[in-house]
PDB file of N, CA and C in Angstrom:
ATOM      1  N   UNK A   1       5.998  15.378  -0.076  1.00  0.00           N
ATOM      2  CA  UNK A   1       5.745  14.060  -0.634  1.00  0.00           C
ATOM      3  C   UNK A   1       6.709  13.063   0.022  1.00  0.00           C
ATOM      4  N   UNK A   2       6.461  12.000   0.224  1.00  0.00           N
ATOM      5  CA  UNK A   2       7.133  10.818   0.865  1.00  0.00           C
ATOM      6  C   UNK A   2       6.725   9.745  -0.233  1.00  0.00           C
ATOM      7  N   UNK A   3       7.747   8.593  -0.540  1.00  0.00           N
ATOM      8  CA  UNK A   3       8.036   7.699  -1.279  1.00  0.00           C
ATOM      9  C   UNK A   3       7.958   6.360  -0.244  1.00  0.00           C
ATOM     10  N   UNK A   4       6.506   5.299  -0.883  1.00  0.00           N
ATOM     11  CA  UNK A   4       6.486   4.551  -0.328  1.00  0.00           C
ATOM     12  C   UNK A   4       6.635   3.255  -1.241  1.00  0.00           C
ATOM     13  N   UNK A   5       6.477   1.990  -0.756  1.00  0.00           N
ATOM     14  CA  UNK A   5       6.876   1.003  -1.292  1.00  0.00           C
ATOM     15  C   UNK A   5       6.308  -0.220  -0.390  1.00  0.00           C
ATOM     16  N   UNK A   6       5.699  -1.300  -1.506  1.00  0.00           N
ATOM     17  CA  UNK A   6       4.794  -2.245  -1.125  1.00  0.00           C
ATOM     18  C   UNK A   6       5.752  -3.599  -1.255  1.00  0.00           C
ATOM     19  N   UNK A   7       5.304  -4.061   0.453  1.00  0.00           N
ATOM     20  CA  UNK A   7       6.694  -4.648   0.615  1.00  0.00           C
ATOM     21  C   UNK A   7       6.422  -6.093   0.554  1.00  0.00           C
ATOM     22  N   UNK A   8       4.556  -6.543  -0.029  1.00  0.00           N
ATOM     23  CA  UNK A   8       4.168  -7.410  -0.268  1.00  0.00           C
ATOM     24  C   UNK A   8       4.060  -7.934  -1.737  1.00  0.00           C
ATOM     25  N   UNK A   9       4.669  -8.371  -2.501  1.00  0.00           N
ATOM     26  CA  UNK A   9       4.137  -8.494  -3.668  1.00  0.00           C
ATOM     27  C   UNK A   9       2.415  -9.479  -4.037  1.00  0.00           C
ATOM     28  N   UNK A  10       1.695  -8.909  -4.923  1.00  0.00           N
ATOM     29  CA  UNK A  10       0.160  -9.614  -5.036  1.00  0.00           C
ATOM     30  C   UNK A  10       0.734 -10.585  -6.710  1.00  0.00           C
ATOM     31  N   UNK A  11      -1.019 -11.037  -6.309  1.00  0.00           N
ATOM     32  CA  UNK A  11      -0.752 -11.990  -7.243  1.00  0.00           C
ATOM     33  C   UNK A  11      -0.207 -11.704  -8.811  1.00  0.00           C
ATOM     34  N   UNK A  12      -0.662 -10.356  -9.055  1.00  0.00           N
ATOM     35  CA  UNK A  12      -0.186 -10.217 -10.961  1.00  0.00           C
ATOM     36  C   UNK A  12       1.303 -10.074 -10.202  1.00  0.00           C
ATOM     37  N   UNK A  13       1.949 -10.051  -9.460  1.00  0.00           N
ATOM     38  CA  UNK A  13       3.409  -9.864  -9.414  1.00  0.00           C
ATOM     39  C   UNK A  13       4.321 -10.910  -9.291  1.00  0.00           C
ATOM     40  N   UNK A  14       3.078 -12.198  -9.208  1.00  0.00           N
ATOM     41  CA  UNK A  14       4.053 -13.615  -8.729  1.00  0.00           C
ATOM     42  C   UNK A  14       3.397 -13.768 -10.671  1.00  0.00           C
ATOM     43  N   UNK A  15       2.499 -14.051 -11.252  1.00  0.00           N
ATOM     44  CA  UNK A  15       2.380 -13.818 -12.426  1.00  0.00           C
ATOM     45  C   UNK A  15       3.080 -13.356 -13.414  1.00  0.00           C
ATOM     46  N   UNK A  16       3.672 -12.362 -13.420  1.00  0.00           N
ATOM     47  CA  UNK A  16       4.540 -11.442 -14.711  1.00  0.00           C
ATOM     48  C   UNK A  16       5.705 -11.256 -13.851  1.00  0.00           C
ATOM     49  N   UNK A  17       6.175 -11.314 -12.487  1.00  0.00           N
ATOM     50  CA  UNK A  17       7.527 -11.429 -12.154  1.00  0.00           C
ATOM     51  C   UNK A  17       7.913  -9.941 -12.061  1.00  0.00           C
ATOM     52  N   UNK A  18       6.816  -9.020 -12.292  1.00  0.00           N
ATOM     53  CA  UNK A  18       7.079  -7.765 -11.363  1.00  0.00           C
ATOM     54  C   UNK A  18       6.712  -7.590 -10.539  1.00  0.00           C
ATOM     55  N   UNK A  19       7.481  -6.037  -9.839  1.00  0.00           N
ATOM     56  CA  UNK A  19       7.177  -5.711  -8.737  1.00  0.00           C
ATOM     57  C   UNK A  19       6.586  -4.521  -8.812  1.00  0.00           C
ATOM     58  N   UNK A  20       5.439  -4.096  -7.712  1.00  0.00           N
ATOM     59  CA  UNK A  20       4.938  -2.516  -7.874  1.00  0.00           C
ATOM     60  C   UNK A  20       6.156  -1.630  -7.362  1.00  0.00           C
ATOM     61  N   UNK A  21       5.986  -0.594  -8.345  1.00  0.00           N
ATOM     62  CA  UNK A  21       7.391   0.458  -8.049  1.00  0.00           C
ATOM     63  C   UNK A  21       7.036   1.223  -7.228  1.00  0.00           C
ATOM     64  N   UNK A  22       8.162   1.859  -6.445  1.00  0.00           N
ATOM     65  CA  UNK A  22       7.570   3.047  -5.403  1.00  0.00           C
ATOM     66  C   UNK A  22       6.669   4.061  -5.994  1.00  0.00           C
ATOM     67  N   UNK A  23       6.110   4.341  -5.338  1.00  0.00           N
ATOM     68  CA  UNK A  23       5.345   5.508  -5.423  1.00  0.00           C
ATOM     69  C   UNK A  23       5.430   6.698  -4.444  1.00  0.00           C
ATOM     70  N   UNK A  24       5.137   7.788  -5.010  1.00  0.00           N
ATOM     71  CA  UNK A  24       4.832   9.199  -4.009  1.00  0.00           C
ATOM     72  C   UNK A  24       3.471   9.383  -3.711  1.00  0.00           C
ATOM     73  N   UNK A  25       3.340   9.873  -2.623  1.00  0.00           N
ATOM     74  CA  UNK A  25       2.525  10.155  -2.013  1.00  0.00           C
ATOM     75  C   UNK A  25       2.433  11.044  -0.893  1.00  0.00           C
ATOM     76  N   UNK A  26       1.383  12.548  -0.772  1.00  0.00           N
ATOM     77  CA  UNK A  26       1.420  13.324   0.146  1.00  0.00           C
ATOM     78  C   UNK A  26       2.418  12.747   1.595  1.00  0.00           C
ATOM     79  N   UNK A  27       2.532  13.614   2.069  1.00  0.00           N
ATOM     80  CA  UNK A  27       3.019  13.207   3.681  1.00  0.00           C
ATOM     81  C   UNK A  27       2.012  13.946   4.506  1.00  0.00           C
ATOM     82  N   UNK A  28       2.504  13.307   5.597  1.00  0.00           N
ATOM     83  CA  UNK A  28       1.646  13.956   7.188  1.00  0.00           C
ATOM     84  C   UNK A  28       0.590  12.263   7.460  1.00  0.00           C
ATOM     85  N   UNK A  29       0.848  11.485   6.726  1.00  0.00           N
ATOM     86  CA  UNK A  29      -0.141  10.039   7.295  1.00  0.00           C
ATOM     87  C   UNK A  29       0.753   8.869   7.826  1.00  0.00           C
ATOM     88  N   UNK A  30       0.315   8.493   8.790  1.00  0.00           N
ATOM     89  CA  UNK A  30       1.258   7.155   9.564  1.00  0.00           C
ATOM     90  C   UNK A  30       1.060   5.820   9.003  1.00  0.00           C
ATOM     91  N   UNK A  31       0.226   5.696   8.229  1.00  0.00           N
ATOM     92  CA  UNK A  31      -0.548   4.143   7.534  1.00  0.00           C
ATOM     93  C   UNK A  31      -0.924   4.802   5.894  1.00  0.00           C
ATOM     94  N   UNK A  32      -0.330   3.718   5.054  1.00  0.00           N
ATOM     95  CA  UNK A  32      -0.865   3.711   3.864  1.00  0.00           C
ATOM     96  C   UNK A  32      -0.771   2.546   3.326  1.00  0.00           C
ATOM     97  N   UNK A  33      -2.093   2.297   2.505  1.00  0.00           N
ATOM     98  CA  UNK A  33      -2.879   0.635   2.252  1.00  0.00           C
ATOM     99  C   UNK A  33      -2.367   0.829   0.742  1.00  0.00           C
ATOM    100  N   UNK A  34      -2.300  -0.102  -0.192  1.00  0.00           N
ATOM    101  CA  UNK A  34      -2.570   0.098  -1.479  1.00  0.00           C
ATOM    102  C   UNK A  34      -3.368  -1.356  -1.993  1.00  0.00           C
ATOM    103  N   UNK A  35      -4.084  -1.489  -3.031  1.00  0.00           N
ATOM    104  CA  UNK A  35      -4.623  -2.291  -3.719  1.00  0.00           C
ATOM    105  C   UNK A  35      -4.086  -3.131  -4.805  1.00  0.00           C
ATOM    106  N   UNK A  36      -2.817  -2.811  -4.968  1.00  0.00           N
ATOM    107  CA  UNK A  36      -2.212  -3.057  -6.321  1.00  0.00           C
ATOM    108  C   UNK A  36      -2.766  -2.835  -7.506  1.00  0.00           C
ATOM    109  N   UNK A  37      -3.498  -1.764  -7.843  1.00  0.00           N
ATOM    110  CA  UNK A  37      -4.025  -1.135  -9.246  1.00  0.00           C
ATOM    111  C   UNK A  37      -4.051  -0.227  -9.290  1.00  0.00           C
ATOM    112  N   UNK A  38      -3.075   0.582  -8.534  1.00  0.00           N
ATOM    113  CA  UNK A  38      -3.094   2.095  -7.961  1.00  0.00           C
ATOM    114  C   UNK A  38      -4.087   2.838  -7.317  1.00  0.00           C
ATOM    115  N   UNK A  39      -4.663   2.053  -6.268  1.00  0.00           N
ATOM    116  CA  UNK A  39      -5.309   2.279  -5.554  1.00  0.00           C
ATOM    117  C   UNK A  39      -4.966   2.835  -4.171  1.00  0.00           C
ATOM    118  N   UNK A  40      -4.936   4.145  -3.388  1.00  0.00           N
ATOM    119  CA  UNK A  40      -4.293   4.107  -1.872  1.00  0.00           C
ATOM    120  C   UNK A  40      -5.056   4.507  -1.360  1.00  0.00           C
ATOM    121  N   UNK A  41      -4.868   4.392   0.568  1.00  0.00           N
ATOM    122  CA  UNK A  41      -5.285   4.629   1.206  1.00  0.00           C
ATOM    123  C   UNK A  41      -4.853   5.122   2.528  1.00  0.00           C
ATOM    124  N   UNK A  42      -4.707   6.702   2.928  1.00  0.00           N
ATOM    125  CA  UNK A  42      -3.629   6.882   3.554  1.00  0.00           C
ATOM    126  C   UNK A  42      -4.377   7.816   5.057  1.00  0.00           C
ATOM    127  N   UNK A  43      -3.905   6.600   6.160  1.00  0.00           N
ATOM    128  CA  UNK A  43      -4.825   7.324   6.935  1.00  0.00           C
ATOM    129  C   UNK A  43      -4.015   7.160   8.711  1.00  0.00           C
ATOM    130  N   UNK A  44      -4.151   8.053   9.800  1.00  0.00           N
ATOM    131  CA  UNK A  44      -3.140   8.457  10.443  1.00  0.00           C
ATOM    132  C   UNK A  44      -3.970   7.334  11.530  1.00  0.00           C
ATOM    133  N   UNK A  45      -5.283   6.690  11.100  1.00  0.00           N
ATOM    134  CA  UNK A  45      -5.912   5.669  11.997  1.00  0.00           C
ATOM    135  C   UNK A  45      -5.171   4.164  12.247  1.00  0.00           C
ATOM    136  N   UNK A  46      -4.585   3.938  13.412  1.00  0.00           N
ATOM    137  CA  UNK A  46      -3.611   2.789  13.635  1.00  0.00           C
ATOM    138  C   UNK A  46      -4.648   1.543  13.316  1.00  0.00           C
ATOM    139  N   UNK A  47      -5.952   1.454  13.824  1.00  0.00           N
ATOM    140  CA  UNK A  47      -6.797   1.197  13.400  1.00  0.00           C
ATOM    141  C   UNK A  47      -7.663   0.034  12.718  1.00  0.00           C
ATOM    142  N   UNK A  48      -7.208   1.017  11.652  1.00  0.00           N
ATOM    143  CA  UNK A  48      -8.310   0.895  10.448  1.00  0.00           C
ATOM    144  C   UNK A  48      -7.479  -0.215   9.639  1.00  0.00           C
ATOM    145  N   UNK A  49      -7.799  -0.851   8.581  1.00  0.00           N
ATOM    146  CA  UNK A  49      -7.907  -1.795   8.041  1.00  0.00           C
ATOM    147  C   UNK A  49      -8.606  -2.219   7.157  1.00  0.00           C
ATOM    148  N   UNK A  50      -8.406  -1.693   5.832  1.00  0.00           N
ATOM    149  CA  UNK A  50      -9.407  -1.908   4.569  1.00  0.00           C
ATOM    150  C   UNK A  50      -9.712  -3.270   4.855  1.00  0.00           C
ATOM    151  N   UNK A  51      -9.177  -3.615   4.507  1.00  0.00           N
ATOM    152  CA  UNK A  51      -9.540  -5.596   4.579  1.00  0.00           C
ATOM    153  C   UNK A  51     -10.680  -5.959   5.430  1.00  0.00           C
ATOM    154  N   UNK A  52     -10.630  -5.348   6.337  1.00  0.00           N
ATOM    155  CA  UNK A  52     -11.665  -5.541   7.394  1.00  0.00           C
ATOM    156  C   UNK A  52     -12.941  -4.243   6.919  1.00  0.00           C
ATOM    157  N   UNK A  53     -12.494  -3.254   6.898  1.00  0.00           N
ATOM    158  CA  UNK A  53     -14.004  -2.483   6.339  1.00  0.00           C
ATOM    159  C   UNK A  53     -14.537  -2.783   5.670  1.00  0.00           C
ATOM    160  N   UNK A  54     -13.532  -3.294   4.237  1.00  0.00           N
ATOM    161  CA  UNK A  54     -14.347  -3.351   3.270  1.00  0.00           C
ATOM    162  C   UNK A  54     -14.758  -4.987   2.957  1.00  0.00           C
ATOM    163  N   UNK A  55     -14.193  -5.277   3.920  1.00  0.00           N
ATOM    164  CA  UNK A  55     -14.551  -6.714   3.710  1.00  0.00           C
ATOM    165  C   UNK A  55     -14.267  -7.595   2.531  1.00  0.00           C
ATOM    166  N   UNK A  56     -12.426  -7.132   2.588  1.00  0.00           N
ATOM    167  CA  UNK A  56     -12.353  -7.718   1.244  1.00  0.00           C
ATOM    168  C   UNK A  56     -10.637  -8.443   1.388  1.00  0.00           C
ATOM    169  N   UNK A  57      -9.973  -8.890   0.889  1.00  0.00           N
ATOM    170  CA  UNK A  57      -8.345  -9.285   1.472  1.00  0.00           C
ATOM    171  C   UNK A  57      -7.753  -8.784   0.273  1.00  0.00           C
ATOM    172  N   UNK A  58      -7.830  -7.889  -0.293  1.00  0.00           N
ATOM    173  CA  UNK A  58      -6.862  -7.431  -1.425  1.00  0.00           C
ATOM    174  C   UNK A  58      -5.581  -6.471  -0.806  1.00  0.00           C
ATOM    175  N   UNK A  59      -6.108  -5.663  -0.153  1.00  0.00           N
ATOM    176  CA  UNK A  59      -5.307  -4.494   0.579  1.00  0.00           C
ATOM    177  C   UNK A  59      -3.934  -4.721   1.581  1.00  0.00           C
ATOM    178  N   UNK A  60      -3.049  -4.524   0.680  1.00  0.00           N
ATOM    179  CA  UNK A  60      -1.719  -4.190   1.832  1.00  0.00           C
ATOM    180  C   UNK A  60      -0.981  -3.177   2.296  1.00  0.00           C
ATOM    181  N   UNK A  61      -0.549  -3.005   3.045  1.00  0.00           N
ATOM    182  CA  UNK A  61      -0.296  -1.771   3.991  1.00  0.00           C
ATOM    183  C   UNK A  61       1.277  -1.978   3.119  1.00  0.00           C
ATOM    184  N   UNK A  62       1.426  -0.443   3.204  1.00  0.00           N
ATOM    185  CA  UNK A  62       3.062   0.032   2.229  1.00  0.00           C
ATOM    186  C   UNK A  62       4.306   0.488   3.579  1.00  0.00           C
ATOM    187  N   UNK A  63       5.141  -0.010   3.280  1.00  0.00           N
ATOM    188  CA  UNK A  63       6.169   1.048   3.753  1.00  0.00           C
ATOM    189  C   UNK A  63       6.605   2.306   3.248  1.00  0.00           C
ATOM    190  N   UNK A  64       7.052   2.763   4.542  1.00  0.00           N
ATOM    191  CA  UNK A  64       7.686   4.204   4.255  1.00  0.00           C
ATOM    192  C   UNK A  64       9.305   4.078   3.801  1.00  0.00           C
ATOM    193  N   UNK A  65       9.532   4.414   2.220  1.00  0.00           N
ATOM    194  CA  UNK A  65      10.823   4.143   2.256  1.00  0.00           C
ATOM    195  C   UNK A  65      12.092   4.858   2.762  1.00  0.00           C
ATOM    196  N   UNK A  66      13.514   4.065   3.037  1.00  0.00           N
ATOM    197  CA  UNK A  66      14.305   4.085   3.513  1.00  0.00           C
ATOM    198  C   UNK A  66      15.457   5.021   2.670  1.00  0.00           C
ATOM    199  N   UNK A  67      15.621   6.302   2.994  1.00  0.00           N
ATOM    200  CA  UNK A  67      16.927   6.936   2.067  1.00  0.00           C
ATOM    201  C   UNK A  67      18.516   6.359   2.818  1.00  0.00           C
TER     202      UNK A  67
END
């Protein structure tokens, strides 16, 4: 498992003044998207780009966090 972290905050976070907390998530993927509703998307395609597949701008790409 690897611990990532969304280094964009969305709109309920400028709203209520939180932030999404790290999360775990499998390892072995180079790209992971999240939705901010616990939504991910974790894929080794440099690529790819929910936003663009799905044709939608919700999706931001997470970092891999830093120990």
């Amino acid at each position: 498992m690897e611990t990532y972290s969304d280094p964009t905050p969305g709109l309920a976070d400028f709203e209520t003044g939180n932030r999404q907390p790290a999360v775990q998530l499998p390892n072995g993927y180079d790209y992971v998207w999240t939705n901010g509703q616990g939504d991910y998307i974790l894929t080794n395609n440099a690529n790819f780009n929910p936003n663009v597949e799905f044709q939608s701008d919700g999706w931001r790409q997470m970092e891999r966090a830093r120990c």
